[in-house]
Structure formats: C-alpha cells, structure tokens
N, C-alpha and C. Protein backbone atom coordinates (compact mmCIF):
# COMPACT_ATOMS: atom_id res chain seq x y z
N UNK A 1 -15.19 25.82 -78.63
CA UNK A 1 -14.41 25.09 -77.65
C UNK A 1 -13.24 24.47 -78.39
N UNK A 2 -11.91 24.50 -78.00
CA UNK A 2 -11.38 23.66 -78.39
C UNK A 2 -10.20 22.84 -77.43
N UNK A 3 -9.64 21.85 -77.89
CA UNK A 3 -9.04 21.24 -76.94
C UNK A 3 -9.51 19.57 -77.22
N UNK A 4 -9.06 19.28 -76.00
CA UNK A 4 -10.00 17.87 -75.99
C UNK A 4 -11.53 17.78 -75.87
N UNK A 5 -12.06 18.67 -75.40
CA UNK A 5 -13.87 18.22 -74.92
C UNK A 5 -13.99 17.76 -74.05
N UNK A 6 -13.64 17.37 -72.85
CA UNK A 6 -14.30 16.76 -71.82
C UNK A 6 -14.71 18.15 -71.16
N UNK A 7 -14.87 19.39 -71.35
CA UNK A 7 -16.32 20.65 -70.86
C UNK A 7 -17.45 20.35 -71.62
N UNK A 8 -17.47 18.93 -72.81
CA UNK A 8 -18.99 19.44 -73.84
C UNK A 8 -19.93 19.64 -72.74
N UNK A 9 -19.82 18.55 -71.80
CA UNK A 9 -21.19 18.68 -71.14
C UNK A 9 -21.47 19.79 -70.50
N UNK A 10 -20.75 19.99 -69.78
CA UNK A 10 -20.49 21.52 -69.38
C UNK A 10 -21.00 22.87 -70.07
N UNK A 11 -20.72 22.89 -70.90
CA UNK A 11 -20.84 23.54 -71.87
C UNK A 11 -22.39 23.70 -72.53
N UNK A 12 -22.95 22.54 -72.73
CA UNK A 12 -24.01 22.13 -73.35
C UNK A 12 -25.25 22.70 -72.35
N UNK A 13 -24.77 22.56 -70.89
CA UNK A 13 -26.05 23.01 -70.19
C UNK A 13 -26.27 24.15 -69.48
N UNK A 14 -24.63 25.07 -70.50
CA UNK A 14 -25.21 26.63 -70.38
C UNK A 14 -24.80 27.22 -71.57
N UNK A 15 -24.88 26.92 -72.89
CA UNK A 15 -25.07 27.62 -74.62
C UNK A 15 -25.63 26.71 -74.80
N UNK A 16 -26.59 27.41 -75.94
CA UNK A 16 -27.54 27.06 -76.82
C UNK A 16 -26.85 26.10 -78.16
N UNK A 17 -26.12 26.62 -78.42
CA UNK A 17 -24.94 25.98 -79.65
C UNK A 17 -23.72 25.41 -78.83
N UNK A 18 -22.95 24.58 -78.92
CA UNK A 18 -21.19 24.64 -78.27
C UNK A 18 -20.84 23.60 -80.03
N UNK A 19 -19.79 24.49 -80.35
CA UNK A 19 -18.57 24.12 -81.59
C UNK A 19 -17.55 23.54 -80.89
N UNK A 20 -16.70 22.46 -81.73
CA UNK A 20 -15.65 21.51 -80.86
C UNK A 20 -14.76 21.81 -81.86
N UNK A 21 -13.47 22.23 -81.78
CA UNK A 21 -12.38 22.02 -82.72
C UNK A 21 -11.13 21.52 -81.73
N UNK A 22 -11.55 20.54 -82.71
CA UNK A 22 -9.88 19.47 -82.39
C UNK A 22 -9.49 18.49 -83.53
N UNK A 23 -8.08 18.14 -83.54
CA UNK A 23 -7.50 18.14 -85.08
C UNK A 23 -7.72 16.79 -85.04
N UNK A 24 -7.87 15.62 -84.09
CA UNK A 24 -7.80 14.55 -84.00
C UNK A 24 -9.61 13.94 -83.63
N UNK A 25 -9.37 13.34 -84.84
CA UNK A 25 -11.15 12.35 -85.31
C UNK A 25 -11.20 11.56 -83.91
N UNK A 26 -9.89 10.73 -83.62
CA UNK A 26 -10.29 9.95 -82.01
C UNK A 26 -10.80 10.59 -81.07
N UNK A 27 -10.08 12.06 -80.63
CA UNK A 27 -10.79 12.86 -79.84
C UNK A 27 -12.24 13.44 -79.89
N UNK A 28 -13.09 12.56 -80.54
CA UNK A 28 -14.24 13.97 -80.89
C UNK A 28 -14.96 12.38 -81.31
N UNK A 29 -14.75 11.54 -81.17
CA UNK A 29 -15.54 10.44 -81.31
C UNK A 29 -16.49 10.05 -79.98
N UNK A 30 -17.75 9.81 -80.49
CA UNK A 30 -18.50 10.27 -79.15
C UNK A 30 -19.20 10.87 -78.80
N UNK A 31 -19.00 11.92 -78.98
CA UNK A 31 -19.64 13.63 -78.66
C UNK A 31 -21.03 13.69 -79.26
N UNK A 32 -21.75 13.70 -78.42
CA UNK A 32 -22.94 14.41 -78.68
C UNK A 32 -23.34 14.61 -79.92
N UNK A 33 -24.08 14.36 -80.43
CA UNK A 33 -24.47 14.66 -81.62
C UNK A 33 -24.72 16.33 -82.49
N UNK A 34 -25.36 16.52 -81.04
CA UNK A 34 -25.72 18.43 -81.65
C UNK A 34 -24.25 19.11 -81.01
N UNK A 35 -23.27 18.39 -80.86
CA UNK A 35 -21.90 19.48 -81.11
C UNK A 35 -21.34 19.67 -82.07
N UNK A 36 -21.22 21.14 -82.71
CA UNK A 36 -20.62 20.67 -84.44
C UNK A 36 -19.37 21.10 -84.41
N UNK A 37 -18.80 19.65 -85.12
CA UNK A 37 -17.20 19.15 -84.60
C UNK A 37 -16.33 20.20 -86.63
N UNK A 38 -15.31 20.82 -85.65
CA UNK A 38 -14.43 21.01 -86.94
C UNK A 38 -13.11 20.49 -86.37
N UNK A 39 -12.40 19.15 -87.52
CA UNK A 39 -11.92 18.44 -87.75
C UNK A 39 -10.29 19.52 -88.29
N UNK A 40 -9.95 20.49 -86.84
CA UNK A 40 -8.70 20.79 -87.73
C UNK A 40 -8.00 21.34 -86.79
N UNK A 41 -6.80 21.72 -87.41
CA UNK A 41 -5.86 22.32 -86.02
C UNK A 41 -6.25 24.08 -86.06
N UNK A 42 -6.26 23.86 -84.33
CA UNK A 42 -6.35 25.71 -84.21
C UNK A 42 -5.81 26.73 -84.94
N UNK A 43 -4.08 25.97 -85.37
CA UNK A 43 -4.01 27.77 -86.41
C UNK A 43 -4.09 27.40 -87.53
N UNK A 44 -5.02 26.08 -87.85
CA UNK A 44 -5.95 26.44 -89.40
C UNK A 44 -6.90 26.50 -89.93
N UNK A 45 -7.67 26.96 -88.40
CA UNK A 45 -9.10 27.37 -88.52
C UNK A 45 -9.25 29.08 -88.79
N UNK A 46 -10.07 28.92 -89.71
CA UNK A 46 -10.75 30.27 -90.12
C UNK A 46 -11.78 30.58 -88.88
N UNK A 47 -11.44 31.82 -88.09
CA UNK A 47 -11.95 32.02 -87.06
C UNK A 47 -13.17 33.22 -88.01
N UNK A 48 -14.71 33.28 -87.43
CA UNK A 48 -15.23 33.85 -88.18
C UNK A 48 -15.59 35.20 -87.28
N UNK A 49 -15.55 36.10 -88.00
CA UNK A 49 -15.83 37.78 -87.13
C UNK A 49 -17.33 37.52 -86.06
N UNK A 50 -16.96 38.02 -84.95
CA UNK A 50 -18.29 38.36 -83.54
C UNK A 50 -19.07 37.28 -83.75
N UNK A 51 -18.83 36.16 -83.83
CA UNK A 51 -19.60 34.97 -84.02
C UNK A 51 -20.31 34.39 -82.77
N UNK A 52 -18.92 34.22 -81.50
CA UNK A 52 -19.04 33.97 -80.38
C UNK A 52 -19.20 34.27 -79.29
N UNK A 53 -20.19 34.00 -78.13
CA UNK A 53 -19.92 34.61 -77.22
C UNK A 53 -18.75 34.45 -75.61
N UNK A 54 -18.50 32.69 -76.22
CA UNK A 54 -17.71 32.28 -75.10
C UNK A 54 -16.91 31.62 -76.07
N UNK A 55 -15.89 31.65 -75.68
CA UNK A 55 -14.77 30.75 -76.25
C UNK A 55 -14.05 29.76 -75.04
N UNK A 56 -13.77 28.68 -75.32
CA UNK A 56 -12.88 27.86 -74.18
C UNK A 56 -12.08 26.87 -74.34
N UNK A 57 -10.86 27.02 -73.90
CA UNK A 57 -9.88 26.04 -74.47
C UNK A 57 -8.96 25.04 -72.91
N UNK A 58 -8.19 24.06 -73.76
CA UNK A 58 -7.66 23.77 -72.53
C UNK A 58 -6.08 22.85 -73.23
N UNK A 59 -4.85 23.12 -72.98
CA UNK A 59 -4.33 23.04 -73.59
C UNK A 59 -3.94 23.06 -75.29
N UNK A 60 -4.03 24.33 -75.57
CA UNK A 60 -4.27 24.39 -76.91
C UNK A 60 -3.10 24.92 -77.39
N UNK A 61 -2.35 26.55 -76.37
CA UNK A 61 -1.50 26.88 -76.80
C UNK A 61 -0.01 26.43 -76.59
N UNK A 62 0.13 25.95 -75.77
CA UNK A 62 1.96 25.57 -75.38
C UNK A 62 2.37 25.23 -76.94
N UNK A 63 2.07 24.24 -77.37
CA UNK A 63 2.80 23.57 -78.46
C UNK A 63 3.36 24.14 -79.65
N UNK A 64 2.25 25.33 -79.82
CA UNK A 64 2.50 26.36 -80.76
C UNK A 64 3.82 27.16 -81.11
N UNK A 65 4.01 27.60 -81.96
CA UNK A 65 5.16 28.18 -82.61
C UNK A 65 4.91 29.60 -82.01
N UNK A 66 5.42 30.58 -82.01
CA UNK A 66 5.29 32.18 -82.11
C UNK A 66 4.47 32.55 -82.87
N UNK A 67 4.67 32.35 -84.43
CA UNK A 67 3.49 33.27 -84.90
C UNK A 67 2.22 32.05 -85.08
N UNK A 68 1.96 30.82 -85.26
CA UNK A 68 1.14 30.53 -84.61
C UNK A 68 0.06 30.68 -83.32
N UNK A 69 0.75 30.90 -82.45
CA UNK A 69 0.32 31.37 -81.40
C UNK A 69 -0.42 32.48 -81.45
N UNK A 70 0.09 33.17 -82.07
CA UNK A 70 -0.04 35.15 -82.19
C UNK A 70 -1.10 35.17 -83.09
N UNK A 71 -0.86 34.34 -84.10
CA UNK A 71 -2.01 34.30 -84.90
C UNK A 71 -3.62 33.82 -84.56
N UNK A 72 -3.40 32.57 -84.12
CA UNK A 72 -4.61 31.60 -83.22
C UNK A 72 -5.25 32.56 -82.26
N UNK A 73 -4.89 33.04 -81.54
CA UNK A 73 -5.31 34.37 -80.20
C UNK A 73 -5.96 35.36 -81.15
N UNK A 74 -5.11 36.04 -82.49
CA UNK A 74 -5.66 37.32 -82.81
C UNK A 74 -7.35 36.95 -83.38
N UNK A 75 -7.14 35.31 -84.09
CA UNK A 75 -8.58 35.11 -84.73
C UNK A 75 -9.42 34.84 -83.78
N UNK A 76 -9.25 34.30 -82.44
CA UNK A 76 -9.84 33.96 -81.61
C UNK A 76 -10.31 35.79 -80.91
N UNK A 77 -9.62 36.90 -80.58
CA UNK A 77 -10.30 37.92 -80.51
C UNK A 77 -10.80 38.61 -81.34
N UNK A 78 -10.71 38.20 -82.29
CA UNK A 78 -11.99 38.80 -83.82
C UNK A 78 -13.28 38.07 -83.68
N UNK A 79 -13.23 36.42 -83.61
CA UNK A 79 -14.33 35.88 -83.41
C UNK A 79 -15.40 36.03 -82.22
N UNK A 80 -14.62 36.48 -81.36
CA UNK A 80 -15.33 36.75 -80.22
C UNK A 80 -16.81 38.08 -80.20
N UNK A 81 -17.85 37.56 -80.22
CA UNK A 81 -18.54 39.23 -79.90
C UNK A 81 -17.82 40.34 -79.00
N UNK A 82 -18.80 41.24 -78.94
CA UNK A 82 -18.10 42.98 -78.26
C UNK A 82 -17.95 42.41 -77.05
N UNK A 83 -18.55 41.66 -75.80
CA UNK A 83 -19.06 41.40 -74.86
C UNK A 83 -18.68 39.99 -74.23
N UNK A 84 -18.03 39.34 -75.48
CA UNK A 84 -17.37 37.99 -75.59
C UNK A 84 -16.20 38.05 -74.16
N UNK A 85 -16.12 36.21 -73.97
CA UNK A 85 -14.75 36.46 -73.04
C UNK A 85 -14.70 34.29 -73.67
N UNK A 86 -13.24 35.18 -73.22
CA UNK A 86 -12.27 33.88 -73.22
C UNK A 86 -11.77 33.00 -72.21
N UNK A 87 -12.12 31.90 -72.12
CA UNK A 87 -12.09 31.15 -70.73
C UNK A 87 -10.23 29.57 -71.20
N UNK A 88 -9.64 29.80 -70.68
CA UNK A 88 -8.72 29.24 -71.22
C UNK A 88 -7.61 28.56 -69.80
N UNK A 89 -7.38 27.08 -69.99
CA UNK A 89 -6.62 26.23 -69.32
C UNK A 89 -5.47 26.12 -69.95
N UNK A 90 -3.66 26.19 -69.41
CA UNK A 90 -2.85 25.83 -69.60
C UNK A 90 -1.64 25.52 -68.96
N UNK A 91 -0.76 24.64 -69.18
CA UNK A 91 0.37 23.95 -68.53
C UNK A 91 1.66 25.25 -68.28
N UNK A 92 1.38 25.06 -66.97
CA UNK A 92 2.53 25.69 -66.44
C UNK A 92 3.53 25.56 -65.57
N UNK A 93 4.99 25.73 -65.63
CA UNK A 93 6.33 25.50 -65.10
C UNK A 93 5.84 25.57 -63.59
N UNK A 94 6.75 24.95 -62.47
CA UNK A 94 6.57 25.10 -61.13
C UNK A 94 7.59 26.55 -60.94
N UNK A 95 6.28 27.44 -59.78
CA UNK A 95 7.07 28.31 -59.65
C UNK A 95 8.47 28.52 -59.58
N UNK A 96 8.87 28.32 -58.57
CA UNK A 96 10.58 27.99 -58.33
C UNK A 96 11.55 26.98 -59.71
N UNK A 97 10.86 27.16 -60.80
CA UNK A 97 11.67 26.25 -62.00
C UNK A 97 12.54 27.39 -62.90
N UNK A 98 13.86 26.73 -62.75
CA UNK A 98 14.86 27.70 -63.64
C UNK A 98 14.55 27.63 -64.99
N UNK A 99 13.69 26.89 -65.82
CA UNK A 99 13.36 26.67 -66.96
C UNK A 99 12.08 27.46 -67.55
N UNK A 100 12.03 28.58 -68.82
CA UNK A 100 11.09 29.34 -68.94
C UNK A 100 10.07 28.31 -70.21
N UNK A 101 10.64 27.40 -70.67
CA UNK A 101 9.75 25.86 -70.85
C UNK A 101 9.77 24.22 -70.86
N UNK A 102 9.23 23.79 -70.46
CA UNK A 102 9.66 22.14 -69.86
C UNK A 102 8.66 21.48 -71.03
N UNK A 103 9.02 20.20 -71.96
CA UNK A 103 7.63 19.40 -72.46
C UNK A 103 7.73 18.28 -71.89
N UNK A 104 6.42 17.19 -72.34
CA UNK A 104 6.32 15.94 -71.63
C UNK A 104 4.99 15.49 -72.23
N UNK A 105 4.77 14.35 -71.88
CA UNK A 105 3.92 13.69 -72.76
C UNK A 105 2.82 13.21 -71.59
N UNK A 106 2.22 13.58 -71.82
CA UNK A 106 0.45 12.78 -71.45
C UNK A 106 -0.07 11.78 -72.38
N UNK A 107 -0.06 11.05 -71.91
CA UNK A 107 -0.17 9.95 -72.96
C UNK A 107 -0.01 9.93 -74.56
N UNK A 108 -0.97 10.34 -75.36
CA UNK A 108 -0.32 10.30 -76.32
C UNK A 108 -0.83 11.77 -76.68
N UNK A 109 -0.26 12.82 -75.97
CA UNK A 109 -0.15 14.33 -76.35
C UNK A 109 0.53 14.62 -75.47
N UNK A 110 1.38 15.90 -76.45
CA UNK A 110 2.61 16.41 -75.99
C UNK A 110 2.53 17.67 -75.22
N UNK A 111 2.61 18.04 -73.94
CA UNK A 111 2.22 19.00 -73.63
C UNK A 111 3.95 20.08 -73.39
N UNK A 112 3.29 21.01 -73.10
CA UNK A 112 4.67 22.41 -72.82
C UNK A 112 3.96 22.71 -72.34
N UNK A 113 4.67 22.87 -71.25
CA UNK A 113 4.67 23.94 -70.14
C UNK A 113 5.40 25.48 -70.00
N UNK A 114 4.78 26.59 -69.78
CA UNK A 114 5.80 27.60 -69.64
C UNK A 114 5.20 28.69 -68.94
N UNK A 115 6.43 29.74 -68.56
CA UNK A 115 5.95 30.26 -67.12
C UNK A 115 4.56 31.02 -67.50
N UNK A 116 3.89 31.06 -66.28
CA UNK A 116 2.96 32.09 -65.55
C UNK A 116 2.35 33.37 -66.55
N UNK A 117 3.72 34.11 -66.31
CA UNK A 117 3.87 35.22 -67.22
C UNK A 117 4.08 35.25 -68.56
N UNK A 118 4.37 34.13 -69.34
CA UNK A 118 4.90 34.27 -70.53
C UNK A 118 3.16 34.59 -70.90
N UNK A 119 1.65 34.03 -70.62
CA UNK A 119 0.53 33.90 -70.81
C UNK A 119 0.07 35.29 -70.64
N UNK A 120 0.36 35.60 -69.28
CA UNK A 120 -0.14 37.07 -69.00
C UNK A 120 0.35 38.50 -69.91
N UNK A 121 1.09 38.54 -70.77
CA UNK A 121 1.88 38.42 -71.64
C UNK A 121 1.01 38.66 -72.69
N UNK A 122 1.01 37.62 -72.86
CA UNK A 122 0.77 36.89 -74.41
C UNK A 122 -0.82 37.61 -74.05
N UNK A 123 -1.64 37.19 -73.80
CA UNK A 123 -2.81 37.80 -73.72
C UNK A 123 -3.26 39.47 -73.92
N UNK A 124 -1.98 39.58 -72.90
CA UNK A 124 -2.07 41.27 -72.92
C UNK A 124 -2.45 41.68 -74.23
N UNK A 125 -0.98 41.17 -74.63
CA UNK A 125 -0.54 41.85 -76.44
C UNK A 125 -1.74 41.71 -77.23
N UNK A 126 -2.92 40.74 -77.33
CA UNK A 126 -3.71 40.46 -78.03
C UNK A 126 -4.98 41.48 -77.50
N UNK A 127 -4.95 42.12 -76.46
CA UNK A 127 -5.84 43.12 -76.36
C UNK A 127 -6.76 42.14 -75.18
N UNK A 128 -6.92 41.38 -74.37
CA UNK A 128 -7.46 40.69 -73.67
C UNK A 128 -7.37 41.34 -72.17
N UNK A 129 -8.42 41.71 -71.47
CA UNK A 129 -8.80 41.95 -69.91
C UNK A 129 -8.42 40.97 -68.99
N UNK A 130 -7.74 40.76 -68.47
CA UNK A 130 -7.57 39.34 -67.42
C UNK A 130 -8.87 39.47 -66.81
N UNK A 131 -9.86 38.53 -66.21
CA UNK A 131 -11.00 39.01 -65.14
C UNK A 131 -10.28 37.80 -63.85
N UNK A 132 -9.81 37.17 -64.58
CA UNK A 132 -9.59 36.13 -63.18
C UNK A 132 -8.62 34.98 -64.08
N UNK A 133 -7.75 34.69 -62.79
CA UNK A 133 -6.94 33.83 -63.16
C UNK A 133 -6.62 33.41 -61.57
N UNK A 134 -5.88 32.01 -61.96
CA UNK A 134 -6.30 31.15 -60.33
C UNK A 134 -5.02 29.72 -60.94
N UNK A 135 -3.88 29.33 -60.19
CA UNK A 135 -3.36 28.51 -60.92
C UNK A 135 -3.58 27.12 -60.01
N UNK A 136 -3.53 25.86 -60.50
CA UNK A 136 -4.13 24.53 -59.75
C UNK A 136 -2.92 23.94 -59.88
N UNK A 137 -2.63 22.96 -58.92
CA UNK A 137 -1.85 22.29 -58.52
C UNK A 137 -2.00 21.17 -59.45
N UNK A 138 -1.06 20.57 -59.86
CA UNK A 138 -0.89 19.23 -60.65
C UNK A 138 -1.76 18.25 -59.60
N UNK A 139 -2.36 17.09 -60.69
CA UNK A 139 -3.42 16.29 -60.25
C UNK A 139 -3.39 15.17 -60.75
N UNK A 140 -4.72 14.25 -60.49
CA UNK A 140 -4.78 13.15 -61.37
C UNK A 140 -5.11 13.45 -63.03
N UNK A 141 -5.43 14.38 -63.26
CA UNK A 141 -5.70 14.67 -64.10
C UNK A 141 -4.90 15.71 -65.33
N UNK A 142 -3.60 16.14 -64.91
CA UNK A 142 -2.98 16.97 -65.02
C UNK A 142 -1.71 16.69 -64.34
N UNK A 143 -0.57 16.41 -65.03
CA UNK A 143 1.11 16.23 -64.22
C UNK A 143 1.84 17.55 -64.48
N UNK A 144 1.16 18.51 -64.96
CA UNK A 144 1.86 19.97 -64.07
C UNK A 144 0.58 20.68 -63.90
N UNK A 145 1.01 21.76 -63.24
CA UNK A 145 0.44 22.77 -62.78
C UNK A 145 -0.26 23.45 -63.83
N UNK A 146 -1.51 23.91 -63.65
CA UNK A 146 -2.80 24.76 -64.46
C UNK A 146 -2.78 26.06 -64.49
N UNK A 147 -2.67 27.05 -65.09
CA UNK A 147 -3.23 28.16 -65.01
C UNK A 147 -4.79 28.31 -66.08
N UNK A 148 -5.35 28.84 -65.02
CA UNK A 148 -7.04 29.16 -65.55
C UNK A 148 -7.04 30.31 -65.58
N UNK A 149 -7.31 30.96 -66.84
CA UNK A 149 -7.84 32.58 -67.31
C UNK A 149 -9.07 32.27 -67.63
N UNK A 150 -9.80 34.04 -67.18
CA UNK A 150 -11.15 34.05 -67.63
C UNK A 150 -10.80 35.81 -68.21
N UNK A 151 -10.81 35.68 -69.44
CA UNK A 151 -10.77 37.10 -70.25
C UNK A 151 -11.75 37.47 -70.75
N UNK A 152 -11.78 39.04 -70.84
CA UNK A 152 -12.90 39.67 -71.62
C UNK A 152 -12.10 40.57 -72.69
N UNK A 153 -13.11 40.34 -73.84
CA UNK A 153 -12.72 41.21 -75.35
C UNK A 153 -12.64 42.91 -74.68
C-alpha cells in the first residue's frame, strides 16, 4: 500500500499481510502494529520481484517527475505476482479544464492534478489491463476530482 493509509483497515480485513510505504514517520504513526511500515519515498523503494498480490495507492503519482514516475510503475509491475492487480486513486483536472496540470495543496501535501488520459496512458505503456476505472467528484475529502483504476498485470 502506499500513500497515506487511511485503506489499512480496509485492507487488513481482506490480506493476510498489508505493507505501508510512505516517506513521512507522521503519516504512519498509529498504524496497527502488524502493518510493516517502510519509511521511504516510492521511487526509492526497491520493489521486490512477484512478491504481491494487490498493490494500492492513492495519490502517489502526480508529484512525480517523468522518469520517476516510469520508473515507480515499472517496479510496481515486477513486484506484482502473474495474477496481481493494481488498485490506484488519483487527482484529476475538471473535464472541461484548458490545463493538462493544475497543483494545490491539501493541507500540508502537495497534490497535481492531471488529465484523465495522461493515466490511461501512462498505465498502458507499463503493460497494465485497465479492469475498471470510475472518476468521483471532488468531496470533503478530496478538492479535485478522483480517478479510480483497478488494473491487472
């Protein structure tokens, strides 16, 4: 899992194991005891070969650079088992926006937003199945718009 964690629970009461990576000690203070927390940023984790069977993130990629990005995804589909899928939340532009990325701050994280497609995209290239994708309206919980993927390796 990575991101903030508010799925541990989620998470916890359907895998046997759930891993937390997030770069920030405040975020991960708390958590459950049997979640085992790695203390680092996504593209400097050593992603380990067919390890996983679910992966899930939620704002992880906007912020990223290009080959960051490209990189973080490729270890994330190595780590994945044959059978693995990728379940992934991120900030996206309002349809009708002339801008292909907007940032802004959630309290004290910086989010980017960018279009729709730049994701569908980006996934492709990494060899990823779309199975479902569904985008949510900005909320209390969220000041733009969501896109939710559910990919298979």
């Amino acid at each position: 899992m990575a991101g903030h964690g508010r799925h541990g629970g989620l998470l916890k009461r359907s895998f046997r194991q759930v891993e937390m990576l997030e770069q920030s000690p405040s975020m991960t203070k708390g958590y459950d005891e049997n979640i085992i927390k790695h203390e680092t940023r996504i593209q400097a984790f050593e992603w380990p070969g067919e390890k996983y069977q679910c992966i899930m993130g939620c704002w992880c990629f906007g912020y990223l650079d290009h080959l960051d990005r490209e990189d973080a995804l490729t270890g994330i589909y190595k780590a994945l088992k044959t059978d693995g899928f990728l379940v992934f939340f991120e900030s996206v532009v309002d349809k009708d926006s002339l801008v292909d990325a907007k940032r802004h701050w959630l309290q004290d994280q910086q989010l980017i937003e960018r279009r729709e497609e730049f994701y569908d995209k980006f996934f492709e290239r990494a060899g990823f199945e779309v199975i479902h994708s569904v985008r949510y309206n900005k909320d209390n919980v969220s000041p733009s718009d969501m896109m939710g993927y559910v990919l298979k390796k």
